[in-house]
PDB file of N, CA and C in Angstrom:
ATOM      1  N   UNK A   1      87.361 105.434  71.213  1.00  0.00           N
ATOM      2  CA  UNK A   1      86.063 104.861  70.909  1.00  0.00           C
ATOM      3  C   UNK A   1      85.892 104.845  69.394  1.00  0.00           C
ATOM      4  N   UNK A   2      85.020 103.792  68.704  1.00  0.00           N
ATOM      5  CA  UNK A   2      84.856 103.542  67.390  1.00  0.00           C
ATOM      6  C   UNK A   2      83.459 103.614  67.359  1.00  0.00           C
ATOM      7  N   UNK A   3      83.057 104.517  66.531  1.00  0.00           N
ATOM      8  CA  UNK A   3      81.635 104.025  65.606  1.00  0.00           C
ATOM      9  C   UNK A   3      81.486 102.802  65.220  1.00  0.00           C
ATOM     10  N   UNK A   4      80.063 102.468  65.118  1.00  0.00           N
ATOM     11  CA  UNK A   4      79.378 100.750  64.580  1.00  0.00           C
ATOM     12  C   UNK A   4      80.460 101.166  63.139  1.00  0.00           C
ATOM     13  N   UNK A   5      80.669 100.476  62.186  1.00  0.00           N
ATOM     14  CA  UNK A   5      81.102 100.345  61.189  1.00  0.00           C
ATOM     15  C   UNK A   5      80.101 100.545  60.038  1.00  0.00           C
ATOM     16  N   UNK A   6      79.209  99.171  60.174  1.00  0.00           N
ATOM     17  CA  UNK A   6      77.952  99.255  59.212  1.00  0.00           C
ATOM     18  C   UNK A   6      76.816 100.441  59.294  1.00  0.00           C
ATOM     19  N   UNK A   7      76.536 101.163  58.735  1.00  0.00           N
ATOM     20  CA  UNK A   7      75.379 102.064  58.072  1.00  0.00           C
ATOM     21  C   UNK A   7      74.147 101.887  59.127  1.00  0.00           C
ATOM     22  N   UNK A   8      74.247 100.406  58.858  1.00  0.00           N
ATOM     23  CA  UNK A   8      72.660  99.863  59.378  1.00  0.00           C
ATOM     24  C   UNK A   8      72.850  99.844  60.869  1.00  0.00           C
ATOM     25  N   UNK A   9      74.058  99.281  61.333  1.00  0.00           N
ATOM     26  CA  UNK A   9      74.197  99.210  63.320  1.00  0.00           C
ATOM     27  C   UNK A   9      74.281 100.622  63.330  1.00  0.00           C
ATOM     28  N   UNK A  10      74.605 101.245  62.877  1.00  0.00           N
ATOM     29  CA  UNK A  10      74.607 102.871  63.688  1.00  0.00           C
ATOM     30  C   UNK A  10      73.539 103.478  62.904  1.00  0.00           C
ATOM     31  N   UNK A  11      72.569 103.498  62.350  1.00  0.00           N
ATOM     32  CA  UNK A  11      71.329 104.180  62.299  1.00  0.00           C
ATOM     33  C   UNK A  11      70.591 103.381  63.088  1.00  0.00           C
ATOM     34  N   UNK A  12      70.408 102.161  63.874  1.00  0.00           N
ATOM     35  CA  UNK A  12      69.654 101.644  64.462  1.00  0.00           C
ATOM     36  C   UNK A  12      69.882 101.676  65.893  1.00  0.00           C
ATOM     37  N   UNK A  13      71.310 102.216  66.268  1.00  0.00           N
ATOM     38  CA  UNK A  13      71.818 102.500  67.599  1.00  0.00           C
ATOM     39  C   UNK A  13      71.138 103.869  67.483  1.00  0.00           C
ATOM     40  N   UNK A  14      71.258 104.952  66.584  1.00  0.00           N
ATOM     41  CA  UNK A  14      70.863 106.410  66.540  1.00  0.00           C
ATOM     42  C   UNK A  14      69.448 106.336  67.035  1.00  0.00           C
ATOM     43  N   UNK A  15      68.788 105.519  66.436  1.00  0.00           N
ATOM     44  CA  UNK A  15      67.259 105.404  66.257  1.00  0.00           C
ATOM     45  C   UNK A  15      66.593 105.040  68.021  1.00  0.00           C
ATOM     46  N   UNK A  16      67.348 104.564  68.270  1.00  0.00           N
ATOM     47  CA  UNK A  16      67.247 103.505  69.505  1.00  0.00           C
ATOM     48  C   UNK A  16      68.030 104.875  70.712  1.00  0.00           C
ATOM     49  N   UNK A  17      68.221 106.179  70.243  1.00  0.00           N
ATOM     50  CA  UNK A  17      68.946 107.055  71.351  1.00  0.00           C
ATOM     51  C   UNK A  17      70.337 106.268  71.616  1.00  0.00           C
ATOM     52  N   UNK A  18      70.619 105.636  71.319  1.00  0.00           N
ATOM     53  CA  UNK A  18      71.859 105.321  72.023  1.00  0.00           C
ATOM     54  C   UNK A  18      72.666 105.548  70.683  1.00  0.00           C
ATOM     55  N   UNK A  19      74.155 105.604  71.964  1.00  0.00           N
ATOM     56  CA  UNK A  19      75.531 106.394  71.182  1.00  0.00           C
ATOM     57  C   UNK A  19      75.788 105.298  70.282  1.00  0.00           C
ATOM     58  N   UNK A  20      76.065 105.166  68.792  1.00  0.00           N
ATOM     59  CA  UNK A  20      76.260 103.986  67.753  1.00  0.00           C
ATOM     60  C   UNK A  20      78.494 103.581  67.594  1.00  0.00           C
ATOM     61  N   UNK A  21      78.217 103.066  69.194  1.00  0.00           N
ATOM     62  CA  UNK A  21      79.882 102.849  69.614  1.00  0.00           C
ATOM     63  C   UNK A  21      79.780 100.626  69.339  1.00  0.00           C
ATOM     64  N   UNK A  22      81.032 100.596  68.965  1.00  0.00           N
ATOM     65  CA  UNK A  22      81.383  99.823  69.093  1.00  0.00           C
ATOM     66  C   UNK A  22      82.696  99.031  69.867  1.00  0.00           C
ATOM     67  N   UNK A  23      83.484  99.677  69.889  1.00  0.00           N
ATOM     68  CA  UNK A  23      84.853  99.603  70.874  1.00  0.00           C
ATOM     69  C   UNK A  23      85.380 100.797  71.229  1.00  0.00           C
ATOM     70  N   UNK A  24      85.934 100.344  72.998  1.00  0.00           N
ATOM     71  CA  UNK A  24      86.709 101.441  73.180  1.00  0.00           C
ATOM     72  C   UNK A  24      87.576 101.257  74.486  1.00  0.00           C
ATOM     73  N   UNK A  25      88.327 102.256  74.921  1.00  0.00           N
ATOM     74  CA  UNK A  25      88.852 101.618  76.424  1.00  0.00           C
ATOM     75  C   UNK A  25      88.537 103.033  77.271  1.00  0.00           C
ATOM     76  N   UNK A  26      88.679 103.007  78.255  1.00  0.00           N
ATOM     77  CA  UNK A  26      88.689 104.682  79.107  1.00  0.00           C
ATOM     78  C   UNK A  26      90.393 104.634  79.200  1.00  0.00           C
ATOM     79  N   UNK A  27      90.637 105.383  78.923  1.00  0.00           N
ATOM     80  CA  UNK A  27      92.591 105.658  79.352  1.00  0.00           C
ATOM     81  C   UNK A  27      92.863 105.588  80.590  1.00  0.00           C
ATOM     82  N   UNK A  28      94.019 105.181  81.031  1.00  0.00           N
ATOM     83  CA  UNK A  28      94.119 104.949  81.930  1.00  0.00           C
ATOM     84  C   UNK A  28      95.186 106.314  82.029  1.00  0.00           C
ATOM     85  N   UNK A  29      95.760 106.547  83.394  1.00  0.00           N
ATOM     86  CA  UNK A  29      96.680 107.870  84.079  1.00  0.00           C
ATOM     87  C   UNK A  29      98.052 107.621  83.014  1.00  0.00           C
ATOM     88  N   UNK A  30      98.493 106.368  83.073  1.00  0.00           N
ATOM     89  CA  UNK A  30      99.298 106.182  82.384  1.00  0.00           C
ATOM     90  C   UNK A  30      99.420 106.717  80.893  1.00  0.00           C
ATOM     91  N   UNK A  31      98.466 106.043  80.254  1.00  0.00           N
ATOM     92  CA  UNK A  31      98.037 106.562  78.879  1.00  0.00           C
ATOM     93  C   UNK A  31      97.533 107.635  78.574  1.00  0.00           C
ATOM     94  N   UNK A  32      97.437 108.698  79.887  1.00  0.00           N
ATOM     95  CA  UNK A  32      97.041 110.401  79.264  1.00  0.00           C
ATOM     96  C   UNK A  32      98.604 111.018  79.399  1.00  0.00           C
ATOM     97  N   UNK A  33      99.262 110.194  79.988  1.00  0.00           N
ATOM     98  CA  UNK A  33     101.197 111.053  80.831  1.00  0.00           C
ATOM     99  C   UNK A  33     101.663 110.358  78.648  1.00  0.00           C
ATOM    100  N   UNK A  34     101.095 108.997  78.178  1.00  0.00           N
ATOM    101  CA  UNK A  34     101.891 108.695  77.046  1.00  0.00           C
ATOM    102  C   UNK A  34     101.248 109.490  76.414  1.00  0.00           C
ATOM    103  N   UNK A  35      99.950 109.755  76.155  1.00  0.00           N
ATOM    104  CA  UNK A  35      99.275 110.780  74.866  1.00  0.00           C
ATOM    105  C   UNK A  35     100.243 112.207  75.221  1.00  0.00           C
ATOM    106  N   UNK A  36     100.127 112.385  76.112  1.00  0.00           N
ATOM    107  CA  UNK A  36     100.504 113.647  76.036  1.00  0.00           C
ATOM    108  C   UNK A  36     102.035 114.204  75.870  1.00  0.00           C
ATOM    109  N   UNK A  37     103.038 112.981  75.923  1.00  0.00           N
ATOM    110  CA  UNK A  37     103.951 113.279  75.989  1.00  0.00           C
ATOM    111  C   UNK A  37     104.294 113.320  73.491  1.00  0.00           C
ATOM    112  N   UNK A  38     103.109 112.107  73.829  1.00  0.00           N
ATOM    113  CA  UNK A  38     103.157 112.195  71.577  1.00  0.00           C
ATOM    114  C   UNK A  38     102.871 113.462  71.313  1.00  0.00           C
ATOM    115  N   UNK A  39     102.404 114.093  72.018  1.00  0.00           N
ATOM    116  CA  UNK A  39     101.509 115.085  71.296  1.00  0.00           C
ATOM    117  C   UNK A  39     102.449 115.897  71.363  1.00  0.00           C
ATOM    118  N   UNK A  40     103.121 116.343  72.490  1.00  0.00           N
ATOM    119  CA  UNK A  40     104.463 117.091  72.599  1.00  0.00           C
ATOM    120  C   UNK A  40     105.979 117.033  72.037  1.00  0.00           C
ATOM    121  N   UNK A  41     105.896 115.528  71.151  1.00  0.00           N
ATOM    122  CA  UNK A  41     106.856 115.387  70.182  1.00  0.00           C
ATOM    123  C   UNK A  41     106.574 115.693  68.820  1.00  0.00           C
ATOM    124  N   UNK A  42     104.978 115.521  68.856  1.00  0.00           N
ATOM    125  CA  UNK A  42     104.889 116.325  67.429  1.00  0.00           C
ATOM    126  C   UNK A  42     104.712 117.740  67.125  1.00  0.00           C
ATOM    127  N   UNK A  43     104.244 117.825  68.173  1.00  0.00           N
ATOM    128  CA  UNK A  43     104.134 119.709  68.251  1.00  0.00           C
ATOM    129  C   UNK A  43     104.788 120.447  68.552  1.00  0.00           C
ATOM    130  N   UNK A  44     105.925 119.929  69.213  1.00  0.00           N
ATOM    131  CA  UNK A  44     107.502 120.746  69.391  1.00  0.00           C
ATOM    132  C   UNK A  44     108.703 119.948  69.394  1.00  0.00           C
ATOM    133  N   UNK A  45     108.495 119.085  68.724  1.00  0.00           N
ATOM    134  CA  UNK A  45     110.159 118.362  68.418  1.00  0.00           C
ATOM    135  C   UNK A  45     110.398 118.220  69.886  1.00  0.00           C
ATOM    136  N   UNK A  46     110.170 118.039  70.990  1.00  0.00           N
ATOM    137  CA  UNK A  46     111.025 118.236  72.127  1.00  0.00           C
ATOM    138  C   UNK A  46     109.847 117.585  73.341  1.00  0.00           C
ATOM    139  N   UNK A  47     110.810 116.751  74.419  1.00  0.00           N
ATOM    140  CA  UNK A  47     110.084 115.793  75.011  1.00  0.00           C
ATOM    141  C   UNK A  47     110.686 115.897  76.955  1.00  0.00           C
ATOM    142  N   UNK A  48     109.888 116.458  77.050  1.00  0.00           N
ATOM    143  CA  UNK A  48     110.658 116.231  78.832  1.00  0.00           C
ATOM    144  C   UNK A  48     109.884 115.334  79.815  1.00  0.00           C
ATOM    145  N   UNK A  49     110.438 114.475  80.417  1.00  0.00           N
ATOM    146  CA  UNK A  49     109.909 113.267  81.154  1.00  0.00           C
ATOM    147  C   UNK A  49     110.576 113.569  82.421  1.00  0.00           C
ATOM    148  N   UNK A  50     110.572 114.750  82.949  1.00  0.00           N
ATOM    149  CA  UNK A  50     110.910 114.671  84.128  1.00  0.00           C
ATOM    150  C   UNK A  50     110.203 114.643  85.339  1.00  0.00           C
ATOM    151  N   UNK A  51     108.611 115.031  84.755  1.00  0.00           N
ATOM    152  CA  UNK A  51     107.875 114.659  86.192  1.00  0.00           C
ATOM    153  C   UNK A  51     107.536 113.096  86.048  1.00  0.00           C
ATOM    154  N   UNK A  52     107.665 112.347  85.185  1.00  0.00           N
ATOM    155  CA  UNK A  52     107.372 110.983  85.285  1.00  0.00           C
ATOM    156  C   UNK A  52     108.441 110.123  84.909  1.00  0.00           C
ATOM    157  N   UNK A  53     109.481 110.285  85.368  1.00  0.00           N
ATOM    158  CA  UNK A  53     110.772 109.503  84.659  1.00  0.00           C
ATOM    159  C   UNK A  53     110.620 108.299  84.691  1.00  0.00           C
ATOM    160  N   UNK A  54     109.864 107.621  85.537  1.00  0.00           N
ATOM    161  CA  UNK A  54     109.661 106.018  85.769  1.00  0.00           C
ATOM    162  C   UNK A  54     109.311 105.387  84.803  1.00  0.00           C
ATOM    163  N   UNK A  55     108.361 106.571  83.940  1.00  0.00           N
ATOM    164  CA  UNK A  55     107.254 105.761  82.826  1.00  0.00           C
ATOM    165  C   UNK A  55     108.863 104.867  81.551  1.00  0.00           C
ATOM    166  N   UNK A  56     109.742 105.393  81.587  1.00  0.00           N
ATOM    167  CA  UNK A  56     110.862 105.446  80.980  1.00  0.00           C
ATOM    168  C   UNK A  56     111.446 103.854  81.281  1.00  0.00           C
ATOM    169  N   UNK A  57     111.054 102.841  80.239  1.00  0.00           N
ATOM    170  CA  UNK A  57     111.873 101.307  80.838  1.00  0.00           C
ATOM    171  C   UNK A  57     112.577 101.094  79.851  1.00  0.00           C
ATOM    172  N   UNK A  58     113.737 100.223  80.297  1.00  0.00           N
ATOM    173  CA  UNK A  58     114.952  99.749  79.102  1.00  0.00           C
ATOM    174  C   UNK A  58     114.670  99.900  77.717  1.00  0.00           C
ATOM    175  N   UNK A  59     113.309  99.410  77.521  1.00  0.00           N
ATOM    176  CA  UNK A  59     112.917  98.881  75.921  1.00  0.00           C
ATOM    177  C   UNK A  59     113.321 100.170  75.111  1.00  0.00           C
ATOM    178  N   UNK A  60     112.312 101.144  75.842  1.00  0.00           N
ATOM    179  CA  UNK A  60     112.195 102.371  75.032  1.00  0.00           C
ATOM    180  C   UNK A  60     113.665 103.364  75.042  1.00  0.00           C
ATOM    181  N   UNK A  61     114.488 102.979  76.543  1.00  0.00           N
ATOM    182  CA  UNK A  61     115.698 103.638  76.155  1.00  0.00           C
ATOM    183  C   UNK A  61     116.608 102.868  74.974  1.00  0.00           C
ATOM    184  N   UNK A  62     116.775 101.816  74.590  1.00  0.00           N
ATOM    185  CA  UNK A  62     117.415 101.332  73.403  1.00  0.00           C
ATOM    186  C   UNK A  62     117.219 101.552  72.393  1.00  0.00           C
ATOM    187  N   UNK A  63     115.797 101.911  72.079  1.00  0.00           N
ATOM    188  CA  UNK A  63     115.285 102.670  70.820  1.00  0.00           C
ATOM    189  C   UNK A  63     115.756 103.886  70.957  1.00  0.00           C
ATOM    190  N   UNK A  64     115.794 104.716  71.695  1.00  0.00           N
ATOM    191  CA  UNK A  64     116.087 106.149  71.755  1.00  0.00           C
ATOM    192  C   UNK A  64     117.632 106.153  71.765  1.00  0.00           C
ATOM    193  N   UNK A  65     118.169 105.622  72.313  1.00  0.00           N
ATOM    194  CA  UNK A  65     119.655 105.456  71.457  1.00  0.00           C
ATOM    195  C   UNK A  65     119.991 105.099  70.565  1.00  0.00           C
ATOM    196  N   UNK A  66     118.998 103.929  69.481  1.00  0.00           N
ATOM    197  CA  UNK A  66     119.535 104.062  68.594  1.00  0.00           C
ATOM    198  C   UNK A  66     118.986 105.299  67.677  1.00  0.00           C
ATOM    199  N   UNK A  67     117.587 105.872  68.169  1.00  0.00           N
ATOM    200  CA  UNK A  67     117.803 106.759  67.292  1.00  0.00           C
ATOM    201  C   UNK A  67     118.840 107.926  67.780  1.00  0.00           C
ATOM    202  N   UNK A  68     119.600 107.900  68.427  1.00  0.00           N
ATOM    203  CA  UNK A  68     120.168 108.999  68.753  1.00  0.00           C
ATOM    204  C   UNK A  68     121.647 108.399  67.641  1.00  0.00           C
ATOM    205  N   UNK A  69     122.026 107.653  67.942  1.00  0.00           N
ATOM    206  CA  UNK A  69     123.153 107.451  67.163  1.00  0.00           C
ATOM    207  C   UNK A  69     122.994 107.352  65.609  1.00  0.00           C
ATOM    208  N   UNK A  70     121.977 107.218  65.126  1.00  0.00           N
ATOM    209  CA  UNK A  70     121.343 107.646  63.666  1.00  0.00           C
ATOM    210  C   UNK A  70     121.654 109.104  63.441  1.00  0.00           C
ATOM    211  N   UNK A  71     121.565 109.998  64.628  1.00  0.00           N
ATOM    212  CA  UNK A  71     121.277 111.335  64.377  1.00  0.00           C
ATOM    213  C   UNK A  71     120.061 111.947  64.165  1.00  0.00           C
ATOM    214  N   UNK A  72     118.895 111.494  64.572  1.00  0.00           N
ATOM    215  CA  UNK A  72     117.749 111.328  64.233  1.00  0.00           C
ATOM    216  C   UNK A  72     117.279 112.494  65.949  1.00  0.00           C
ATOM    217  N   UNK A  73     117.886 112.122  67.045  1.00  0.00           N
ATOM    218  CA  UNK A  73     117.690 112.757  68.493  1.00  0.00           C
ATOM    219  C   UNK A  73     118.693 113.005  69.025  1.00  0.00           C
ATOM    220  N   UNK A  74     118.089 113.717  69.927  1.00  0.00           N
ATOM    221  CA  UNK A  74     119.292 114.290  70.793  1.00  0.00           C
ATOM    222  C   UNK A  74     118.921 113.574  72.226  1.00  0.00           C
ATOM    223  N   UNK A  75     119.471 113.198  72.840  1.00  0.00           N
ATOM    224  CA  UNK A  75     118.900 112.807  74.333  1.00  0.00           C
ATOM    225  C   UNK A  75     119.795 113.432  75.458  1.00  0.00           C
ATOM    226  N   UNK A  76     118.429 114.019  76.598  1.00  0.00           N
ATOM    227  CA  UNK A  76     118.923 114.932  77.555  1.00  0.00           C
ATOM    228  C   UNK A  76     118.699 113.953  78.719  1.00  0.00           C
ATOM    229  N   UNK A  77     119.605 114.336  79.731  1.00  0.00           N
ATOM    230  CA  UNK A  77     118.969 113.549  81.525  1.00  0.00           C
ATOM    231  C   UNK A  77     117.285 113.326  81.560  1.00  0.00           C
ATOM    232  N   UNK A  78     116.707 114.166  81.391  1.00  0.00           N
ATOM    233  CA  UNK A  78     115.345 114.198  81.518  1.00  0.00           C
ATOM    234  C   UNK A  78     114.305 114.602  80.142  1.00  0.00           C
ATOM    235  N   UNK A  79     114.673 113.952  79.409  1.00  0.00           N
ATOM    236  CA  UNK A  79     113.843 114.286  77.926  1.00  0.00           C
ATOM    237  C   UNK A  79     114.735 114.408  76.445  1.00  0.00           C
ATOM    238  N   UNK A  80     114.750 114.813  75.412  1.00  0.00           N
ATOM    239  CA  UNK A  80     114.717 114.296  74.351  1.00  0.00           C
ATOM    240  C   UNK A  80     114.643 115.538  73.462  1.00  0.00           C
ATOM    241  N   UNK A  81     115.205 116.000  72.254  1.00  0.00           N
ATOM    242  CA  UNK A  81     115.179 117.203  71.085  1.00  0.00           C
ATOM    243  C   UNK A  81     115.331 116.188  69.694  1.00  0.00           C
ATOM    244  N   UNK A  82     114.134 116.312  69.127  1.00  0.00           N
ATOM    245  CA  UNK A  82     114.375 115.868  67.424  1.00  0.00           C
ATOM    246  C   UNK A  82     115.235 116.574  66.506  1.00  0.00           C
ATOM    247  N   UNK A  83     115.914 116.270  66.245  1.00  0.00           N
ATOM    248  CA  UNK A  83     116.924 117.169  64.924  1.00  0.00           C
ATOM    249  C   UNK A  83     115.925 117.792  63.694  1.00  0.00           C
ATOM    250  N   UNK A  84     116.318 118.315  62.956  1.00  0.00           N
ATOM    251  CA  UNK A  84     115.803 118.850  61.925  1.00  0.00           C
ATOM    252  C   UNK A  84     115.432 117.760  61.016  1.00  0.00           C
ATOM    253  N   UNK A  85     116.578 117.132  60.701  1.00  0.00           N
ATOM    254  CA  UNK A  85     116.474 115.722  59.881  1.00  0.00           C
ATOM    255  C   UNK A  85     115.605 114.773  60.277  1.00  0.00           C
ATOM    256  N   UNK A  86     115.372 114.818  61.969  1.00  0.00           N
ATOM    257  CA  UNK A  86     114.828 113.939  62.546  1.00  0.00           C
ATOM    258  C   UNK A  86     113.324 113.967  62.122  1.00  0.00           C
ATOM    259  N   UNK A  87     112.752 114.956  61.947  1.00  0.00           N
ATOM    260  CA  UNK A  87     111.383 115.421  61.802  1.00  0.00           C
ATOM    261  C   UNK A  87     110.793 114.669  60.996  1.00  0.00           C
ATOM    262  N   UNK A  88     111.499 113.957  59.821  1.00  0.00           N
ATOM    263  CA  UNK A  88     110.470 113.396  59.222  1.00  0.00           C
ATOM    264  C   UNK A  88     110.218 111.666  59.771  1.00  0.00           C
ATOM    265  N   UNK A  89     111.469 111.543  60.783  1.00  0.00           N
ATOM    266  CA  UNK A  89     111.515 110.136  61.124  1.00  0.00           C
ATOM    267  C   UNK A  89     109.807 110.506  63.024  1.00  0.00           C
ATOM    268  N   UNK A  90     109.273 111.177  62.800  1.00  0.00           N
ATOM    269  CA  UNK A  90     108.900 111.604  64.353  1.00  0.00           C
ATOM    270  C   UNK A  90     107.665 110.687  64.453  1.00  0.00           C
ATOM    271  N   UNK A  91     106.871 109.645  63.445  1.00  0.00           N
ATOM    272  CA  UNK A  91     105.990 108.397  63.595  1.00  0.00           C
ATOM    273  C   UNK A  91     106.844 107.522  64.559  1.00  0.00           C
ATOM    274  N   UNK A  92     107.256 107.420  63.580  1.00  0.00           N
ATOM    275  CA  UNK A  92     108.958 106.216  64.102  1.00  0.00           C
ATOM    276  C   UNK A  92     109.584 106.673  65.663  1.00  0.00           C
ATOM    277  N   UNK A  93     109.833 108.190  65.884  1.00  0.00           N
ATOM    278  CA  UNK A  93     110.208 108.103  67.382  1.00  0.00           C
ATOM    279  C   UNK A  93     108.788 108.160  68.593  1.00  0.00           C
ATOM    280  N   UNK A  94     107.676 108.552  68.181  1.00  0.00           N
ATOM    281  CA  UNK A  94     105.937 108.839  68.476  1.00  0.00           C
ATOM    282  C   UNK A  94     106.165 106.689  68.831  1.00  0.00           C
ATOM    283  N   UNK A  95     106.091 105.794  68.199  1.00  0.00           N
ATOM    284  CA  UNK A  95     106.209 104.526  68.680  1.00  0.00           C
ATOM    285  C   UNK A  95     106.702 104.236  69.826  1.00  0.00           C
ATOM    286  N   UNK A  96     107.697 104.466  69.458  1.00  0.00           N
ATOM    287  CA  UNK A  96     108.244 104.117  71.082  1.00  0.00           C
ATOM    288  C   UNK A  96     107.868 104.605  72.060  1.00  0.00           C
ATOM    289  N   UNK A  97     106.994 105.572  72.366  1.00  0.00           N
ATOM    290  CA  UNK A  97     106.208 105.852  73.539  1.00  0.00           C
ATOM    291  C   UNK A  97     104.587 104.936  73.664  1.00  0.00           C
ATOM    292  N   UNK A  98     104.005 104.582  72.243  1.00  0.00           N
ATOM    293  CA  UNK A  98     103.374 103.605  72.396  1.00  0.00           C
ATOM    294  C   UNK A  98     103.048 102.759  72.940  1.00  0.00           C
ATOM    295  N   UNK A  99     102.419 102.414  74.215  1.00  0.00           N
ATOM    296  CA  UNK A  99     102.740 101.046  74.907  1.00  0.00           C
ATOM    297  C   UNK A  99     102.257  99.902  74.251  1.00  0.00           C
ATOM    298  N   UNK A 100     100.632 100.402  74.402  1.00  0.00           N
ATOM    299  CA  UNK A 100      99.706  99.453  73.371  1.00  0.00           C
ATOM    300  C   UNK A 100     100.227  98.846  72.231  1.00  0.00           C
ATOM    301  N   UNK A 101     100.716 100.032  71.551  1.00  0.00           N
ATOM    302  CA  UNK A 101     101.520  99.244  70.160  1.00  0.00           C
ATOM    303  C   UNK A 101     102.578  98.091  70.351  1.00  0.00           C
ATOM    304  N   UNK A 102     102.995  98.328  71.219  1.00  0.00           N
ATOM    305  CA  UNK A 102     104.361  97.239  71.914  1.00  0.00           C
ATOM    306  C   UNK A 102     103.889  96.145  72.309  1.00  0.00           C
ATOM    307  N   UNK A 103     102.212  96.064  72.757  1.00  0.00           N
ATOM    308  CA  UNK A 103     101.270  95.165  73.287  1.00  0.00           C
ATOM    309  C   UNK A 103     101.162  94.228  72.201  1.00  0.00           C
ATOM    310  N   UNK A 104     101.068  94.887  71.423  1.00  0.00           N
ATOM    311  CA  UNK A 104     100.155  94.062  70.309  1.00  0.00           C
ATOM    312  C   UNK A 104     100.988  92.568  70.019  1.00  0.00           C
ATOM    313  N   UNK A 105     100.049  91.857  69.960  1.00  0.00           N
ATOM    314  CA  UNK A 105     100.808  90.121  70.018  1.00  0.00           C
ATOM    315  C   UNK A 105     101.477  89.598  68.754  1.00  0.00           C
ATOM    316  N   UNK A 106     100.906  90.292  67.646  1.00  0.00           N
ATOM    317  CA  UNK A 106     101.575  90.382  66.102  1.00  0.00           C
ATOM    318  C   UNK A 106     101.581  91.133  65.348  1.00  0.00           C
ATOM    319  N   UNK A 107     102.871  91.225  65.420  1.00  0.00           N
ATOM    320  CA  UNK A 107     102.879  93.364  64.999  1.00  0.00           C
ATOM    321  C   UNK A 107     102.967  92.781  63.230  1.00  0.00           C
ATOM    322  N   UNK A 108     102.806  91.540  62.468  1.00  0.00           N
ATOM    323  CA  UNK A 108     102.395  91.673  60.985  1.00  0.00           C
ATOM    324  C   UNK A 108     100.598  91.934  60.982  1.00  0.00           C
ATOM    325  N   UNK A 109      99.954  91.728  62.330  1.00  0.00           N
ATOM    326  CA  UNK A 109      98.770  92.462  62.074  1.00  0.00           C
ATOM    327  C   UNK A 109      98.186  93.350  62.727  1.00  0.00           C
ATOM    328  N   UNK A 110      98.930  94.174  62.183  1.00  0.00           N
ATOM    329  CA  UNK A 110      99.082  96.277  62.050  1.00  0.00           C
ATOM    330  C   UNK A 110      98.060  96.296  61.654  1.00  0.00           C
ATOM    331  N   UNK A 111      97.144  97.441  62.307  1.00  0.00           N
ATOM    332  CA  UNK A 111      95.698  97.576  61.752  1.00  0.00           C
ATOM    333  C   UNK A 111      96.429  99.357  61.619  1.00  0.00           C
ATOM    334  N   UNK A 112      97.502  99.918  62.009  1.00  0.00           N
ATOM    335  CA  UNK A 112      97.948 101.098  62.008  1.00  0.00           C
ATOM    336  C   UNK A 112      98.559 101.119  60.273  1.00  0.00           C
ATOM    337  N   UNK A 113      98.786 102.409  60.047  1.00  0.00           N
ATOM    338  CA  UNK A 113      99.394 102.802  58.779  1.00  0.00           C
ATOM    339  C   UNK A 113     100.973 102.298  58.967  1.00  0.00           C
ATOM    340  N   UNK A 114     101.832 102.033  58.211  1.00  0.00           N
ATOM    341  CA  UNK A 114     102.977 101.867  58.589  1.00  0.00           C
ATOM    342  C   UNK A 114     104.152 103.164  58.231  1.00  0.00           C
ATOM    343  N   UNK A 115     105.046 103.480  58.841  1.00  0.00           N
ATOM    344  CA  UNK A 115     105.911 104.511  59.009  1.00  0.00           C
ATOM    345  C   UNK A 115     107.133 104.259  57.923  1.00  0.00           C
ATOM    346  N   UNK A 116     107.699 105.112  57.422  1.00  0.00           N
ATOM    347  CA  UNK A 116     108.673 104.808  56.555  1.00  0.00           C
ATOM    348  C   UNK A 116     109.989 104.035  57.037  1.00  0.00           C
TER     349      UNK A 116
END
């Protein structure tokens, strides 16, 4: 969810009791199994997809090989170890679990920060 932007729509949403939102989505089951699996690559280098292996389609295994052949990951039957080196590439492997981001219809308009 996003706050009004302007000053004036969200003191007049405040004023008015109501929450001063402007966009948002409710997550879907899918998208709490992807948050949670980012959150677990950044907070421990290390990724296991074994109660949901399905979520796992071609796209994202080709990325994960190539970062594996970079040296960047390690890849297990059921999940994934960042290298030491890898750590600073972990935006860059955090994407590829992204779906939304993969959604997006023109990835030159990134409203995201861009990754090295």
């Amino acid at each position: 969810v996003q706050n009004a932007r302007g000053v004036e729509d969200y003191l007049s949403a405040v004023e008015q009791a109501k929450l001063p939102l402007t966009i948002g989505h409710l997550p879907t089951a899918e998208d709490q199994v992807l948050r949670q699996w980012i959150l677990d690559l950044t907070c421990t280098g290390e990724l296991n997809w074994s109660a949901k292996p399905e979520m796992i389609d071609l796209a994202m295994l080709i990325e994960l090989n190539e970062f594996q052949e970079q040296g960047i990951i390690r890849l297990y039957e059921q999940g994934l170890r960042v290298s030491d080196w890898g750590m600073a590439f972990i935006r860059n492997i955090c994407m590829v679990f992204d779906k939304r981001l993969r959604q997006r219809k023109s990835p030159d308009k990134a409203v995201f920060s861009k990754a090295i």
